[in-house]
Protein backbone atom coordinates (compact mmCIF):
# COMPACT_ATOMS: atom_id res chain seq x y z
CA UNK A 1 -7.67 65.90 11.53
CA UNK A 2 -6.31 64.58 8.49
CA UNK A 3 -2.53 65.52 9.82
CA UNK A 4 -3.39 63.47 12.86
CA UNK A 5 -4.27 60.18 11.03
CA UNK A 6 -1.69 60.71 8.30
CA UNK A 7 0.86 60.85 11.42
CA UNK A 8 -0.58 57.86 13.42
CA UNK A 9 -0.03 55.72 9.78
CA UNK A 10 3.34 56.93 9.72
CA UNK A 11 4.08 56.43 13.54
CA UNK A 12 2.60 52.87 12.71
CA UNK A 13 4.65 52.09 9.61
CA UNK A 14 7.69 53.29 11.99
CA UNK A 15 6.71 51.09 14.56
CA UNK A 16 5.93 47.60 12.58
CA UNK A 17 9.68 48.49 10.68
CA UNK A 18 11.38 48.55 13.91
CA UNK A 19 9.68 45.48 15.09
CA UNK A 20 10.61 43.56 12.18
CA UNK A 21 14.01 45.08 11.98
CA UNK A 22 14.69 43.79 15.77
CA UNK A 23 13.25 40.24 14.86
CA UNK A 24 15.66 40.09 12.35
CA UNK A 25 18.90 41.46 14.59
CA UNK A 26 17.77 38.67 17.01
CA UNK A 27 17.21 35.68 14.83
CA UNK A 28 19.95 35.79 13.20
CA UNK A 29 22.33 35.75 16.43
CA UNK A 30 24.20 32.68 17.55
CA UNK A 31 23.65 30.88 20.62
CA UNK A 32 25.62 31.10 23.37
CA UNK A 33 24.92 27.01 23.84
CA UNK A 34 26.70 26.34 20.18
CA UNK A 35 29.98 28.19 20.91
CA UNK A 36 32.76 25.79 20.51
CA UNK A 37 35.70 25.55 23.21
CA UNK A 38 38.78 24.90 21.70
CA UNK A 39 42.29 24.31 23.82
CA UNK A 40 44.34 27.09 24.86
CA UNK A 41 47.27 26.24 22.22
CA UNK A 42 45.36 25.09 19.46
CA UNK A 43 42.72 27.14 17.48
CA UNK A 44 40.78 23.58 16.24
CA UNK A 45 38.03 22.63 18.16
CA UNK A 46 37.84 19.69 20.19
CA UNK A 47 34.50 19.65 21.41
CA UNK A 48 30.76 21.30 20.38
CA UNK A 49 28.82 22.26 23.44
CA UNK A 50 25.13 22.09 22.89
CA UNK A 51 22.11 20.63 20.30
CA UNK A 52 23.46 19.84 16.72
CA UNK A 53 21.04 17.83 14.54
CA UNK A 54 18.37 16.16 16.21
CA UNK A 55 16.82 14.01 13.16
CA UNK A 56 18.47 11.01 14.22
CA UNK A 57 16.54 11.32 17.42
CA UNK A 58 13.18 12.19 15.58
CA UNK A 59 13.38 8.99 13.36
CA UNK A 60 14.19 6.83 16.78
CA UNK A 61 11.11 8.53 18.36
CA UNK A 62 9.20 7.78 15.13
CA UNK A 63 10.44 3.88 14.82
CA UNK A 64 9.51 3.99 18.90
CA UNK A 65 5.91 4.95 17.79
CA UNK A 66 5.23 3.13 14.74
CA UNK A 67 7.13 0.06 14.13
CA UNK A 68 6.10 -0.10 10.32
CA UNK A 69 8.37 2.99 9.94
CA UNK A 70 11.64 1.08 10.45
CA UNK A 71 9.81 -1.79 8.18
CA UNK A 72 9.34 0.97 5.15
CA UNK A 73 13.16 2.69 5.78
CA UNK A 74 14.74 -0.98 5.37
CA UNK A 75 12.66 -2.07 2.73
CA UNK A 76 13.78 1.51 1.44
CA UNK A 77 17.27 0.14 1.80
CA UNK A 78 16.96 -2.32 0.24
CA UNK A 79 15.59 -0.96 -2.86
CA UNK A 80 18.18 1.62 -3.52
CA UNK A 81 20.64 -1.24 -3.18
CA UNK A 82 19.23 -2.98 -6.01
CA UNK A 83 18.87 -0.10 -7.90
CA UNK A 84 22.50 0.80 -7.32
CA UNK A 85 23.65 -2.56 -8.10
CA UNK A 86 21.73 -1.73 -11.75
CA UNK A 87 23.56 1.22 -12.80
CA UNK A 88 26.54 -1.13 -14.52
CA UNK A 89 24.11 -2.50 -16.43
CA UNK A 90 23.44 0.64 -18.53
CA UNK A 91 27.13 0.96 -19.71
CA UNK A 92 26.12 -1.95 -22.09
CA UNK A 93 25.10 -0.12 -24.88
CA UNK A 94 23.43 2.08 -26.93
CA UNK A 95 20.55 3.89 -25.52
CA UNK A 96 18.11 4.61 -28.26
CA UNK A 97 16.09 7.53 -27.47
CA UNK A 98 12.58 8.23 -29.44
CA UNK A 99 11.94 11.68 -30.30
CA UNK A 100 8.44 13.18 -31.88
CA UNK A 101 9.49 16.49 -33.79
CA UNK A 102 6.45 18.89 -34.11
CA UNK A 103 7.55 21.65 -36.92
CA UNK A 104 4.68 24.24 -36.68
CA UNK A 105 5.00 27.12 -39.50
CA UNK A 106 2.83 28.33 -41.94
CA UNK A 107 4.27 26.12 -44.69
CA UNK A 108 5.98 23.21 -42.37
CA UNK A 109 6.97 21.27 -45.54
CA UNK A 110 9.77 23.78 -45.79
CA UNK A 111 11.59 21.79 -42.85
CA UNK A 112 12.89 18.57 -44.79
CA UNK A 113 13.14 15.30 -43.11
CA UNK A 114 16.53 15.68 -43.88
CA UNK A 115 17.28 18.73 -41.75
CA UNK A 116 15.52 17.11 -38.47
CA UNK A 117 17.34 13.84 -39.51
CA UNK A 118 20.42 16.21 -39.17
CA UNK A 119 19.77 17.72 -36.10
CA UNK A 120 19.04 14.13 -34.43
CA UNK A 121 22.69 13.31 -35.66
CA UNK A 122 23.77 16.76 -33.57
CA UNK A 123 22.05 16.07 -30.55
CA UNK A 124 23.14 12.37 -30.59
CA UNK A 125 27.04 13.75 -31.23
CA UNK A 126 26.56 16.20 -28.44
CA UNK A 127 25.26 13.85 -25.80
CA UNK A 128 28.15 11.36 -27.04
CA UNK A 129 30.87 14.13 -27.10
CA UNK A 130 32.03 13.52 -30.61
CA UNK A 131 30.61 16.69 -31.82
CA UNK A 132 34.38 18.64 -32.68
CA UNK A 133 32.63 22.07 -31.44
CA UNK A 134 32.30 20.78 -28.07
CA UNK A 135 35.71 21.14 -27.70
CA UNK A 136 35.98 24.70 -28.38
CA UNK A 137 36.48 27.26 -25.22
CA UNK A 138 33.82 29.39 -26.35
CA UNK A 139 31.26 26.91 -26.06
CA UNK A 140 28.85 27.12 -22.88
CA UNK A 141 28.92 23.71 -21.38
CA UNK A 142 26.99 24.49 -18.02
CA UNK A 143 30.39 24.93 -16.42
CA UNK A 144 32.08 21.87 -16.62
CA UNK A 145 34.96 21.57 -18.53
CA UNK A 146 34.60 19.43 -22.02
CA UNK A 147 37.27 16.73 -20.46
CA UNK A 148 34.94 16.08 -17.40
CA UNK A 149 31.86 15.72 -19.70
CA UNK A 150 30.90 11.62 -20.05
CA UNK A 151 30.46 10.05 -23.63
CA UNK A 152 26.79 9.37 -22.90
CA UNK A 153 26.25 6.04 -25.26
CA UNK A 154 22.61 7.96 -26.13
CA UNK A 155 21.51 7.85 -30.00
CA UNK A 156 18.13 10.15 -30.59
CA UNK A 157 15.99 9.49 -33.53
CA UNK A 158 12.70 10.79 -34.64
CA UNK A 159 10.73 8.25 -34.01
CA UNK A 160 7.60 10.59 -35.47
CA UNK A 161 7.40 14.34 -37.37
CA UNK A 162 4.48 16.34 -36.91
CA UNK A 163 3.85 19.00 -39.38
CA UNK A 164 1.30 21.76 -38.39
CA UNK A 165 0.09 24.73 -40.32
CA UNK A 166 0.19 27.82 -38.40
CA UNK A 167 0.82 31.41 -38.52
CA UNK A 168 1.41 31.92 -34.57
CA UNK A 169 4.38 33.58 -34.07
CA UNK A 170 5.14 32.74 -30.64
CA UNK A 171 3.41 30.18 -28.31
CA UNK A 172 3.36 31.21 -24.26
C-alpha cells in the first residue's frame, strides 16, 4: 500500500513536470504569422507579415469610448511641454540642498560639527565633480566614465544635527 501511493505521487510529480516543461517548449516558439520575407538577393527585410504592437489601436478604441481620455492625454501634453521648457531654468545656479545629520552613538558628541561640516564639503565636491579622487580609475562611478559625469551646480549643507545616545549596534 504505501509503495502504491508513494508511486502515484511520483507518477504525479512526473506528470505536472512534463506538463509544465511542454508549456514552456510551446510558449516560447515564434509564430509562423511574424516571420519576415525578405527578397531573394538581399538578407534585409522589406516587409513584417502579421500583428506588431497593437497599443496604438487600444488608445483609438479607448478615445472612441470615452472622449475625456483624449482630453486627459493632451492636457498630458501639454504639461510635459511646460515642464520641458523648465529644465533651462535650473542651469541658473546653485542648488542648495538641506540636509538633517542624525549621529547616533553612545557618546555622539565625539562627531564634531566640524567633521559633518567636512563631509557636506565632500558630498557637495562629489556631486560638482571637483573632488580630485573622482578622477582616479579605481574609483567606482556606477559605470560611467568621470568625463561623462555632469558638474551638478548642487551645494549640501546641514541644515540640522541630531545627536542621539545609543548603544545599538546596528539598526534593521
Amino acid at each position: 500500500m504505501y509503495i502504491e501511493v508513494t508511486q502515484k505521487n511520483y507518477m504525479k510529480k512526473i506528470t505536472l513536470a512534463s506538463i509544465g516543461l511542454l508549456f514552456i517548449v510551446f510558449a516560447c516558439q515564434k509564430n509562423d504569422a511574424q516571420k519576415e520575407i525578405t527578397t531573394e538577393n538581399d538578407s534585409t527585410p522589406t516587409e513584417v507579415v502579421g500583428r506588431q504592437c497593437a497599443s496604438d489601436e487600444v488608445l483609438q478604441k479607448q478615445i472612441a469610448d470615452d472622449p475625456q481620455r483624449a482630453i486627459f492625454l493632451d492636457d498630458l501634453e501639454k504639461k510635459t511641454r511646460l515642464y520641458k521648457g523648465r529644465e533651462n531654468s535650473r542651469l541658473a545656479g546653485v542648488l542648495y540642498v538641506p540636509v538633517v545629520v542624525h549621529i547616533v552613538l553612545p557618546n555622539p558628541n565625539q562627531v564634531t560639527d566640524a567633521q559633518v561640516q567636512s563631509q557636506m564639503d565632500v558630498l557637495t565636491k562629489d556631486f560638482n565633480k571637483t573632488n580630485s579622487e573622482l578622477s582616479n580609475s579605481n574609483v567606482y562611478l556606477a559605470g560611467y566614465n568621470f568625463s561623462s559625469v555632469p558638474d551638478c551646480d548642487i551645494e549640501f549643507y546641514a541644515s540640522q544635527i541630531v545627536r542621539k545616545a545609543s548603544t545599538v549596534a546596528t539598526f534593521g
